[in-house]
N, C-alpha and C. Protein backbone atom coordinates (compact mmCIF):
# COMPACT_ATOMS: atom_id res chain seq x y z
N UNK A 1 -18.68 -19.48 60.01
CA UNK A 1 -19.17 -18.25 59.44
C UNK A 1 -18.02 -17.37 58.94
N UNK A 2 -16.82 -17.55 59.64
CA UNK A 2 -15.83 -16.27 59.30
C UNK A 2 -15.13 -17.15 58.08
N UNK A 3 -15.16 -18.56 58.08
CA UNK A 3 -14.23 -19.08 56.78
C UNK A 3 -15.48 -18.86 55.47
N UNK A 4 -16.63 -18.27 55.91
CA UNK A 4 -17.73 -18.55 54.57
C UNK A 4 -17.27 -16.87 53.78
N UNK A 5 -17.51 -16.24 54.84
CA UNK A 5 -16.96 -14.22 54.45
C UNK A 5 -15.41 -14.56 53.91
N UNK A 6 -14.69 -15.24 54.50
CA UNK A 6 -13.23 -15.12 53.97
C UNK A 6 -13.35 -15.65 52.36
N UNK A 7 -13.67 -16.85 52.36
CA UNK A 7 -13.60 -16.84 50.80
C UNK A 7 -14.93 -16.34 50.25
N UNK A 8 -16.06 -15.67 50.39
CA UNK A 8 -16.25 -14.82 49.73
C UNK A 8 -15.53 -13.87 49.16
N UNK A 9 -14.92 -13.03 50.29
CA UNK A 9 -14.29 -11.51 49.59
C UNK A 9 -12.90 -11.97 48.70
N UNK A 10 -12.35 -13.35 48.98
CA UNK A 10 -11.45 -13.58 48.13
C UNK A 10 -11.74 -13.91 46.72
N UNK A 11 -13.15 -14.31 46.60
CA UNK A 11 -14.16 -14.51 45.33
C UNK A 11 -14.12 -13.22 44.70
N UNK A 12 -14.25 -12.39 45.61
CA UNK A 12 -15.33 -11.18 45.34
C UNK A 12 -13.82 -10.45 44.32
N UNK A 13 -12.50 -10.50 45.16
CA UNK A 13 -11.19 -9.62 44.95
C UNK A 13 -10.76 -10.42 43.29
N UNK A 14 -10.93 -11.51 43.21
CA UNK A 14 -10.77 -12.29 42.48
C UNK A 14 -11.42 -12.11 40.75
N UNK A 15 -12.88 -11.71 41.44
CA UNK A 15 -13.94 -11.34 39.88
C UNK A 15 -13.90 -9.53 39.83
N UNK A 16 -13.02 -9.01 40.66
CA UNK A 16 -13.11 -7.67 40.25
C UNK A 16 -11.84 -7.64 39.55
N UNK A 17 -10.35 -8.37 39.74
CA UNK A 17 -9.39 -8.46 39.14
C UNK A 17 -9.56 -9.07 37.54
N UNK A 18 -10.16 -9.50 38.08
CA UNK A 18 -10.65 -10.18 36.19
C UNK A 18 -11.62 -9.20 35.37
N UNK A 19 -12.64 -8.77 35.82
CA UNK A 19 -13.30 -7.77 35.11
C UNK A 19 -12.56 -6.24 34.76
N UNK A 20 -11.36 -6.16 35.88
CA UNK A 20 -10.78 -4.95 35.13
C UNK A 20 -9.47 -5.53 34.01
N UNK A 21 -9.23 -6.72 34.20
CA UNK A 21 -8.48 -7.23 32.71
C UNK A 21 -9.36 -6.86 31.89
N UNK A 22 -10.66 -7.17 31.47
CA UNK A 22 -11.67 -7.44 30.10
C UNK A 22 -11.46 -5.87 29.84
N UNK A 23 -11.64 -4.99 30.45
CA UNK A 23 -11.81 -3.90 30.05
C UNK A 23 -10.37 -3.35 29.77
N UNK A 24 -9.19 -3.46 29.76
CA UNK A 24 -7.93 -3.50 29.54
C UNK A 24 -8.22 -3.82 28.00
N UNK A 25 -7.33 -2.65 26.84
CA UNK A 25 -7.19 -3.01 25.96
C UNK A 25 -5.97 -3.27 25.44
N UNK A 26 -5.80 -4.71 24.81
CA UNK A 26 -4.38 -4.76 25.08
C UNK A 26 -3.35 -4.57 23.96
N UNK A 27 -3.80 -3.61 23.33
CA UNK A 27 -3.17 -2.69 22.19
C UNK A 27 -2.35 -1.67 22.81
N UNK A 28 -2.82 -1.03 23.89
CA UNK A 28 -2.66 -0.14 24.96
C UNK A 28 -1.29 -0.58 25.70
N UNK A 29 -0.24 -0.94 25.22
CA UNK A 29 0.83 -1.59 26.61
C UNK A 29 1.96 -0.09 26.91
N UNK A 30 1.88 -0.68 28.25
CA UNK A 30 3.14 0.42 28.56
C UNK A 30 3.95 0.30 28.24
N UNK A 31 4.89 0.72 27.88
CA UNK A 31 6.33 0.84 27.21
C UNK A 31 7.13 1.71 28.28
N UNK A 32 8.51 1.21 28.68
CA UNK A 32 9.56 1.95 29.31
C UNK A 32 10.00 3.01 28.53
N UNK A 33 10.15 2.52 27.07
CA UNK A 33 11.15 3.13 26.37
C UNK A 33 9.94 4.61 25.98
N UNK A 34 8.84 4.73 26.43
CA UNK A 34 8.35 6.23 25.65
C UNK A 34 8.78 7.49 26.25
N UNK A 35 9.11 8.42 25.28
CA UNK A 35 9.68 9.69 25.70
C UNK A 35 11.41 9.20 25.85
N UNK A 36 11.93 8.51 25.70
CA UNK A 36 13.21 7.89 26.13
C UNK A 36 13.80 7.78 24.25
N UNK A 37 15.55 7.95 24.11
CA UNK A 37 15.74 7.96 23.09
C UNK A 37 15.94 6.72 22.04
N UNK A 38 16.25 6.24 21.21
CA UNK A 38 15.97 5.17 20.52
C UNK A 38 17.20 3.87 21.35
N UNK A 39 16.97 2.66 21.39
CA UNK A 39 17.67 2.02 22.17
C UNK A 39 19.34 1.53 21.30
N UNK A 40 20.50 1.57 22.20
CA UNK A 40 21.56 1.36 21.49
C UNK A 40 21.31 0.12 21.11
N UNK A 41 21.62 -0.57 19.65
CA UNK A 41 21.75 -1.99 19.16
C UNK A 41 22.23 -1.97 17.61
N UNK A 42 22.48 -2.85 16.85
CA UNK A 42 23.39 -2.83 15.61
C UNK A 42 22.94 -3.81 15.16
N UNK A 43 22.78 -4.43 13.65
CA UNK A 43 22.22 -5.75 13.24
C UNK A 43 22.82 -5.66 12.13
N UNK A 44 22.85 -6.70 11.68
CA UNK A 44 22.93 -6.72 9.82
C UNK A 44 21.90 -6.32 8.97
N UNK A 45 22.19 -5.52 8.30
CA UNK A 45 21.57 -4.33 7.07
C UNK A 45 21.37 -5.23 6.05
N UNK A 46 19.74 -5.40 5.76
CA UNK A 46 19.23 -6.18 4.34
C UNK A 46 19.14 -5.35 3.20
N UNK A 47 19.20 -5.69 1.94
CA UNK A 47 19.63 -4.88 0.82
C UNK A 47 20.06 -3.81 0.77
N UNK A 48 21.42 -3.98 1.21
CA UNK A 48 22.57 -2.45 1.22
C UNK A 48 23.56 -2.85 0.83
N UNK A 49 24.39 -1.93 0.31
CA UNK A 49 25.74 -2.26 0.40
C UNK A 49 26.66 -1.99 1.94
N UNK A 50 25.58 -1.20 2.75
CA UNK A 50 26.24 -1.20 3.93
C UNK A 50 26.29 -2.37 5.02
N UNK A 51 26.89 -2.81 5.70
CA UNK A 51 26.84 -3.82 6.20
C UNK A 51 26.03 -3.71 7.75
N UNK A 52 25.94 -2.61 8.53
CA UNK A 52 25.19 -3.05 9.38
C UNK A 52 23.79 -1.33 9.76
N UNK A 53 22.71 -1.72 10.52
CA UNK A 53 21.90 -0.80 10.46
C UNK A 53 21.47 -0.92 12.10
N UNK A 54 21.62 0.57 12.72
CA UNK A 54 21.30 0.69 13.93
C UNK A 54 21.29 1.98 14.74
N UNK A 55 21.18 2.37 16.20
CA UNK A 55 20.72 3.40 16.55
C UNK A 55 21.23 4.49 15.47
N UNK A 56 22.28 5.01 14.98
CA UNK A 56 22.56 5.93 14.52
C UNK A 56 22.08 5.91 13.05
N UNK A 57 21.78 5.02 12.27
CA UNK A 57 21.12 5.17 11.17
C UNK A 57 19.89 5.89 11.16
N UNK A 58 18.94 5.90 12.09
CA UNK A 58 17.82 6.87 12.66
C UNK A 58 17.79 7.65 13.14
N UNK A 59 18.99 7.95 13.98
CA UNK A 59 18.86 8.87 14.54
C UNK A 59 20.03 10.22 13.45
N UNK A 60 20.02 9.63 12.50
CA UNK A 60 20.57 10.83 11.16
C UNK A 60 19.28 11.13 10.63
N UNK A 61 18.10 10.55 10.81
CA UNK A 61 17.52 11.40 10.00
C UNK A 61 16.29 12.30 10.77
N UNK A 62 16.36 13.48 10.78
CA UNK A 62 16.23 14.52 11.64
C UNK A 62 14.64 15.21 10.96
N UNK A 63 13.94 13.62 11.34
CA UNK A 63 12.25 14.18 11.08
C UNK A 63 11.61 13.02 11.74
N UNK A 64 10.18 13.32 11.79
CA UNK A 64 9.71 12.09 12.33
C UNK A 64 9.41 10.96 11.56
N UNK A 65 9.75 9.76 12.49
CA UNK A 65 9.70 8.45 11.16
C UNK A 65 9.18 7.24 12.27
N UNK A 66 9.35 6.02 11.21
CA UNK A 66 8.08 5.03 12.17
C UNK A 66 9.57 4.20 12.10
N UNK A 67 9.33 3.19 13.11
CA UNK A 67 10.38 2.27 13.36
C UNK A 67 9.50 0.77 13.42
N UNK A 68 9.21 0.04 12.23
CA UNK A 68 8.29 -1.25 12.76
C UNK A 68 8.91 -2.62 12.46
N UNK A 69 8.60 -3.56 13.33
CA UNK A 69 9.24 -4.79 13.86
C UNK A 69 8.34 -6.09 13.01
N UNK A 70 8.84 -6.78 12.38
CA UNK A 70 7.75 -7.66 11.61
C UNK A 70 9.02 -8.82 10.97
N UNK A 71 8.29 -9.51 10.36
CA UNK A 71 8.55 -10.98 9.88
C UNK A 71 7.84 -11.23 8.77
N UNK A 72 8.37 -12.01 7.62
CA UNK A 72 7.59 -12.64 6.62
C UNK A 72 7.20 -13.41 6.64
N UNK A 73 7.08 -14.69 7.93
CA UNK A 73 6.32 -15.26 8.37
C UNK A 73 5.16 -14.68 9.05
N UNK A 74 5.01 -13.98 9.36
CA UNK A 74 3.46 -13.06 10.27
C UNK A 74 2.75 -12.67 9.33
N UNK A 75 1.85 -13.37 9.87
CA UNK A 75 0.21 -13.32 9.15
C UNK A 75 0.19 -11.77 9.71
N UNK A 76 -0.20 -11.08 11.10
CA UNK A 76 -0.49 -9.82 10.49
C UNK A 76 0.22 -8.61 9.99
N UNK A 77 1.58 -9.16 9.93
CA UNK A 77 2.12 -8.09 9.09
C UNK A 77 2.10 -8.32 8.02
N UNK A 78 1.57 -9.29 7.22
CA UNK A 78 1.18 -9.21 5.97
C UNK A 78 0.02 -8.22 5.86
N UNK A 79 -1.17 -8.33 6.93
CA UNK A 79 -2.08 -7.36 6.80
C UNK A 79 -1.63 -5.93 7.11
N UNK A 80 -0.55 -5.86 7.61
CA UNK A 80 -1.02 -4.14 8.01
C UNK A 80 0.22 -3.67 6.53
N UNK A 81 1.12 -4.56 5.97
CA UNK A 81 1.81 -4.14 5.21
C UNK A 81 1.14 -2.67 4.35
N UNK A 82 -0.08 -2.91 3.64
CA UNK A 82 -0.80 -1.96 2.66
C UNK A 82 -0.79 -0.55 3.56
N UNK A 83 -0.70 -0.19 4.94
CA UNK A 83 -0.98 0.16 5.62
C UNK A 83 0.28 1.10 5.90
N UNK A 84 1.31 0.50 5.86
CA UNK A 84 2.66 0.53 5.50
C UNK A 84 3.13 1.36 4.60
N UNK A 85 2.81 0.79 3.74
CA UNK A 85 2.65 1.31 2.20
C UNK A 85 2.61 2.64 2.08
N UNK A 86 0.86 3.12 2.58
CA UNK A 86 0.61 4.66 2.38
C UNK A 86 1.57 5.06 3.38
N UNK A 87 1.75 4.96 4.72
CA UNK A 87 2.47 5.97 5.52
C UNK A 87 3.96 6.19 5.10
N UNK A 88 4.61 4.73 4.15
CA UNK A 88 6.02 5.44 3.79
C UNK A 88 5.93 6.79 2.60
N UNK A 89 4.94 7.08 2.13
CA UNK A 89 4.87 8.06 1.35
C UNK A 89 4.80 9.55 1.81
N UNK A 90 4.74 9.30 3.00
CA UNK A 90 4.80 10.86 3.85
C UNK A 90 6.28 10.73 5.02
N UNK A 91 6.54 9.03 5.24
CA UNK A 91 7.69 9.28 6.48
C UNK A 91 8.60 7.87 6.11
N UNK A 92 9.53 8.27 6.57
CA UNK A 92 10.13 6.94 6.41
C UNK A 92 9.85 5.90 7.57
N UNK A 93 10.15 4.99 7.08
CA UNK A 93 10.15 3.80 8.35
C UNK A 93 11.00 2.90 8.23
N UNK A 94 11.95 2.21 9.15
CA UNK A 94 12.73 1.72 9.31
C UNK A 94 12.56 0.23 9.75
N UNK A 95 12.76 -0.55 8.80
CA UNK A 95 12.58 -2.18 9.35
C UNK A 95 12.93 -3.14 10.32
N UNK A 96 13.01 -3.58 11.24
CA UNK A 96 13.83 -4.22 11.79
C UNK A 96 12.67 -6.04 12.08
N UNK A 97 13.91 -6.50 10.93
CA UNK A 97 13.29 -7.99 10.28
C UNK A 97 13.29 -8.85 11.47
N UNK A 98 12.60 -9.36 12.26
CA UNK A 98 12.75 -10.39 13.53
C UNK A 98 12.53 -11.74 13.07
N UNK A 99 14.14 -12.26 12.93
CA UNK A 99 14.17 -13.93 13.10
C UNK A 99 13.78 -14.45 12.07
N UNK A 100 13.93 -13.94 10.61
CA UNK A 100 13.52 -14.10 9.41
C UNK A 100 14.57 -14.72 8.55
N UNK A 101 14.32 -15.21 7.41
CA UNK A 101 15.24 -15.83 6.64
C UNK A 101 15.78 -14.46 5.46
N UNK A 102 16.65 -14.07 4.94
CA UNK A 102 17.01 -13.08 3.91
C UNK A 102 16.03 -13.69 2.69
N UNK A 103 16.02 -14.69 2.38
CA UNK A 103 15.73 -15.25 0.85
C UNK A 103 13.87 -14.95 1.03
N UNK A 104 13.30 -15.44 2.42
CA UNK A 104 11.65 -15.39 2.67
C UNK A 104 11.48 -13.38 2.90
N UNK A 105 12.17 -13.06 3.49
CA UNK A 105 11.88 -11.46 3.14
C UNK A 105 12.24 -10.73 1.72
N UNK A 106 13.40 -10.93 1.26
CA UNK A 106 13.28 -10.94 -0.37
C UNK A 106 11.90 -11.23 -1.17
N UNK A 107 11.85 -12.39 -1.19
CA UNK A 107 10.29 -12.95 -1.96
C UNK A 107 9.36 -12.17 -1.12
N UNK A 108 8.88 -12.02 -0.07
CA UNK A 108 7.66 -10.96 0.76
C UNK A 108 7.75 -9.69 0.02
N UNK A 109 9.23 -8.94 0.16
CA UNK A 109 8.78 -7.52 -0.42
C UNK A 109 8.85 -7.40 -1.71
N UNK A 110 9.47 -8.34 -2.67
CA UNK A 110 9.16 -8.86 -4.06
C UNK A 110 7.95 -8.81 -3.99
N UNK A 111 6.96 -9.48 -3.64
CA UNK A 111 5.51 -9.81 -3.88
C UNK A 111 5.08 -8.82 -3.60
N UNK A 112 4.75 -7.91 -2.33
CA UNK A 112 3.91 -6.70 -1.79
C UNK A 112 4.49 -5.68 -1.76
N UNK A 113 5.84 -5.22 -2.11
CA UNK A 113 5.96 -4.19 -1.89
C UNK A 113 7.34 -3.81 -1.07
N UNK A 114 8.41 -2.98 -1.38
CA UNK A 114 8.88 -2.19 -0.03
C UNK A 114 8.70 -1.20 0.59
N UNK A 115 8.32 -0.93 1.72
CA UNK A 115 8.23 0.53 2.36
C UNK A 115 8.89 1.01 3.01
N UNK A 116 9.91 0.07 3.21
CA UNK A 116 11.28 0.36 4.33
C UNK A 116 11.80 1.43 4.03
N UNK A 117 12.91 2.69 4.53
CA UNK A 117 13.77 3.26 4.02
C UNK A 117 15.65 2.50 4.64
N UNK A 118 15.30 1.65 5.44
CA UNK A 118 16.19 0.68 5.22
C UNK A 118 15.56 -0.64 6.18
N UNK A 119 16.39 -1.60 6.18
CA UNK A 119 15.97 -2.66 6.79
C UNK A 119 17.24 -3.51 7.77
N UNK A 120 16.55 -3.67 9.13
CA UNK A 120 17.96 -4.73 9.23
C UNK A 120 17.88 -5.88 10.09
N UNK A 121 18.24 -6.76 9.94
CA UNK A 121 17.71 -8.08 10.37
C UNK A 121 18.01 -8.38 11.81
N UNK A 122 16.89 -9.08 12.66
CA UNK A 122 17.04 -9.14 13.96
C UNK A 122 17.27 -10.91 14.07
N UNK A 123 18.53 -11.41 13.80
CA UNK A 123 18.36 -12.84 13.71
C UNK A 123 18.13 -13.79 14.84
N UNK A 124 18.55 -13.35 16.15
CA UNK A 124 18.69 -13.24 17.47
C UNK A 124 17.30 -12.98 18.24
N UNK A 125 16.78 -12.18 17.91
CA UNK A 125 15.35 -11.23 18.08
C UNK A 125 16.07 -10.57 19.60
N UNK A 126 17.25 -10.26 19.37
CA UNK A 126 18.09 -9.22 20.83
C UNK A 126 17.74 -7.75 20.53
N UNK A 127 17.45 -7.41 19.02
CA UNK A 127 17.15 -6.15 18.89
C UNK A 127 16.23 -5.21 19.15
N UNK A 128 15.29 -6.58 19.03
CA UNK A 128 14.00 -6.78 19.33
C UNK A 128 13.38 -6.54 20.82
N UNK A 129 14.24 -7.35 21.46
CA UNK A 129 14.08 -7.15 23.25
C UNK A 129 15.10 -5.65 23.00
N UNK A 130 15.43 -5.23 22.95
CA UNK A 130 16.04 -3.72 23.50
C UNK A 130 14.97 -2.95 23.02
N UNK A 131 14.25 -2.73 22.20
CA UNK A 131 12.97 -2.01 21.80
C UNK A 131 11.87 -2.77 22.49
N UNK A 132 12.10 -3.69 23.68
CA UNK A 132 10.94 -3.81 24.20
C UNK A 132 9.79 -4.12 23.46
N UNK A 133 10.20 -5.34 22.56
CA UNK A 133 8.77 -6.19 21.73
C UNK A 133 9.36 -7.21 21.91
N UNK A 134 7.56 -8.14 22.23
CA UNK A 134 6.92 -9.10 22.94
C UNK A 134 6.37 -9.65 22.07
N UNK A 135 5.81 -9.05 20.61
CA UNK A 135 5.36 -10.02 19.85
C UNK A 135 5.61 -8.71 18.44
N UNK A 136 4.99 -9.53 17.32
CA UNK A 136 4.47 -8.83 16.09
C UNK A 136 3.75 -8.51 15.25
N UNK A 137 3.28 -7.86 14.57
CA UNK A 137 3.95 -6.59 14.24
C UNK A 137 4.14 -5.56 15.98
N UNK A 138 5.05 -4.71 15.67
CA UNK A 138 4.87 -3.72 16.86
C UNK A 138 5.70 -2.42 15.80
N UNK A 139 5.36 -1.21 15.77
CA UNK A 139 5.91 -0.15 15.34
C UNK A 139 5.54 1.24 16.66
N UNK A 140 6.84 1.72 16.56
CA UNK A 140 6.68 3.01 17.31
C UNK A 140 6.83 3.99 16.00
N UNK A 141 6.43 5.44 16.72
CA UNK A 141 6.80 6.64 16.08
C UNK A 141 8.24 7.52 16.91
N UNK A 142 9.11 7.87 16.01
CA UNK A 142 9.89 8.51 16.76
C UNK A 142 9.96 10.19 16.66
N UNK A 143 10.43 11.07 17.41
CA UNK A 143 10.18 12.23 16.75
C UNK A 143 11.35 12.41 16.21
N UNK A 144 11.68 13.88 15.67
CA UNK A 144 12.85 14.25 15.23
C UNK A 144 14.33 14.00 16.03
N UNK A 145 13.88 14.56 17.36
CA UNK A 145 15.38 14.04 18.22
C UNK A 145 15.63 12.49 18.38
N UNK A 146 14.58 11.53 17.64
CA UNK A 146 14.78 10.05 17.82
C UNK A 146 14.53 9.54 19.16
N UNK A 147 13.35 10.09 19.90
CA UNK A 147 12.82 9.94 20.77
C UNK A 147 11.50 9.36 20.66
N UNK A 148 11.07 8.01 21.45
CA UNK A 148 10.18 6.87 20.89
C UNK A 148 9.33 8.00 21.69
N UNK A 149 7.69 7.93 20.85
CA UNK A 149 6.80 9.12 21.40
C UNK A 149 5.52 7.94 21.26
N UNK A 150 5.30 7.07 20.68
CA UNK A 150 4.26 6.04 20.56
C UNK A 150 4.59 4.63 19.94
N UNK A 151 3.76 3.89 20.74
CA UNK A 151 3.85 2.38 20.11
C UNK A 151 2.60 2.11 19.94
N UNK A 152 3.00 1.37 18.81
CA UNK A 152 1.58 0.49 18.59
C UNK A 152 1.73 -0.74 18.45
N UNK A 153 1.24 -1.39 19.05
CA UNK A 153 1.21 -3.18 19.38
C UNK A 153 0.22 -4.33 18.13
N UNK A 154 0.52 -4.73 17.99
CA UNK A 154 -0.34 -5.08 16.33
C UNK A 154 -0.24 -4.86 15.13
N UNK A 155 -1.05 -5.27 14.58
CA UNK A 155 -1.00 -4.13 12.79
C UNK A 155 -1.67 -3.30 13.03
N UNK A 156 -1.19 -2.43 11.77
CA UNK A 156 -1.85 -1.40 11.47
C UNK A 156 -2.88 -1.31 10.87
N UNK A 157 -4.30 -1.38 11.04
CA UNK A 157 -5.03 -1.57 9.95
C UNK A 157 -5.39 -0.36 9.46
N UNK A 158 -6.00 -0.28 8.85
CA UNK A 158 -6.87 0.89 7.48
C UNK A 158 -7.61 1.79 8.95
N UNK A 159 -8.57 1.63 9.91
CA UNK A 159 -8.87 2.03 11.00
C UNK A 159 -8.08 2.97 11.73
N UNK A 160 -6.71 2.43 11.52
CA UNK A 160 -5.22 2.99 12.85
C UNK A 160 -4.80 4.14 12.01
N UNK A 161 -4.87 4.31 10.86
CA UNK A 161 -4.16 5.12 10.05
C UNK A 161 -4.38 6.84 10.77
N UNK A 162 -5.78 6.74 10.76
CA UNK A 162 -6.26 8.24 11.05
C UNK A 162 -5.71 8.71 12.77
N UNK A 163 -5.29 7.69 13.49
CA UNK A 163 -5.07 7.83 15.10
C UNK A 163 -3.37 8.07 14.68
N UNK A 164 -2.51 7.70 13.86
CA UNK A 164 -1.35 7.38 13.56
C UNK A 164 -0.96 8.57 12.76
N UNK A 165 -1.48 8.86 11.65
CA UNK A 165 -1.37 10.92 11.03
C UNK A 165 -1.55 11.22 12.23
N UNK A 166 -2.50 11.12 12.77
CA UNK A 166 -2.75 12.54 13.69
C UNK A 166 -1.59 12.69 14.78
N UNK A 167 -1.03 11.72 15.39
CA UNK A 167 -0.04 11.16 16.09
C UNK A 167 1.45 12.48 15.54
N UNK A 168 1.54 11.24 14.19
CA UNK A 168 2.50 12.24 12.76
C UNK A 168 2.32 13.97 13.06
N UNK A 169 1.04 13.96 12.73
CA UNK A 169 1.15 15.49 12.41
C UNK A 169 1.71 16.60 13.99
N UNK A 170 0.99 15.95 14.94
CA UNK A 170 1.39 16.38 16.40
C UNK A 170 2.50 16.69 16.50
N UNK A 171 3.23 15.20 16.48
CA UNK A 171 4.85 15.17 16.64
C UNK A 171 5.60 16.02 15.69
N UNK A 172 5.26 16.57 14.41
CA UNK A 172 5.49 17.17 13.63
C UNK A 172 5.85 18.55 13.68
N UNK A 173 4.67 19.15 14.19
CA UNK A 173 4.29 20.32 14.17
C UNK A 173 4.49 20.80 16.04
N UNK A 174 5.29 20.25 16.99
CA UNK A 174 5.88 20.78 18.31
C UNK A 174 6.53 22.17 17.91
């Protein structure tokens, strides 16, 4: 009788641990780095004449801006690119290319577009782990002091835009 109750409640501990995963959305991840300032790292700078792009390139520019992590191989950063698009018209955003070829990101923003206000390649994807991304797309918002204030895990779709201004305008207007 006491081994039938024992693995019950281990059943029981078991389907309540799983039902609070389902309800876990996993767009939602914690991040160390929020409220914390942009992470030290340096990479090689894609179409510049400057040769490399890193904490201090962002943290010169003294407004709020998006910092997003993507590849021209990723299917959804091809989708949230358009997405991209409109928000560089109000902020800048800063690229950081993960594990990409120069010649396949060339032809990508040839074809769709650039929205970067610079770009710099993560060939390593080390830049990548110091900003604490696990996969892609991932973009944070930073504020003016270059302090990460939100991430978003995924693309951006047409949906995220209105949660993402409003985000903008917040951080904006402190």
């Amino acid at each position: 009788m006491n081994k039938f109750f024992f693995i019950l409640s281990f059943l029981l501990v078991i389907l309540y641990i799983f039902i609070n995963g389902l309800r876990n959305d996993p767009k939602i991840v914690p991040s160390a780095l929020l409220n914390k300032s942009v992470p030290e790292f340096k990479i090689q700078k894609i179409l510049s004449n400057t040769k490399t792009f890193g904490r201090n390139d962002i943290m010169k520019i003294k407004d709020v801006k998006l910092v997003n992590v993507f590849a021209s191989w990723c299917l959804p950063c091809r989708i949230e690119h358009p997405q991209l698009k409109k928000l560089s018209k109000n902020i800048p955003i800063f690229g950081i290319n993960k594990k990409d070829r120069k010649e396949d990101l060339k032809a990508w923003l040839s074809e769709l577009g650039n929205p970067f206000f610079a770009i710099g390649a993560d060939k390593d994807g080390n830049a990548s782990i110091q900003w604490g991304v696990y996969g892609i797309p991932e973009t944070f918002i930073l504020d003016k002091n270059s302090n990460i204030r939100y991430k978003h895990v995924g693309p951006i779709l047409e949906k995220d835009l209105e949660t993402i201004n409003s985000i903008i305008t917040s951080i904006k207007y402190e």
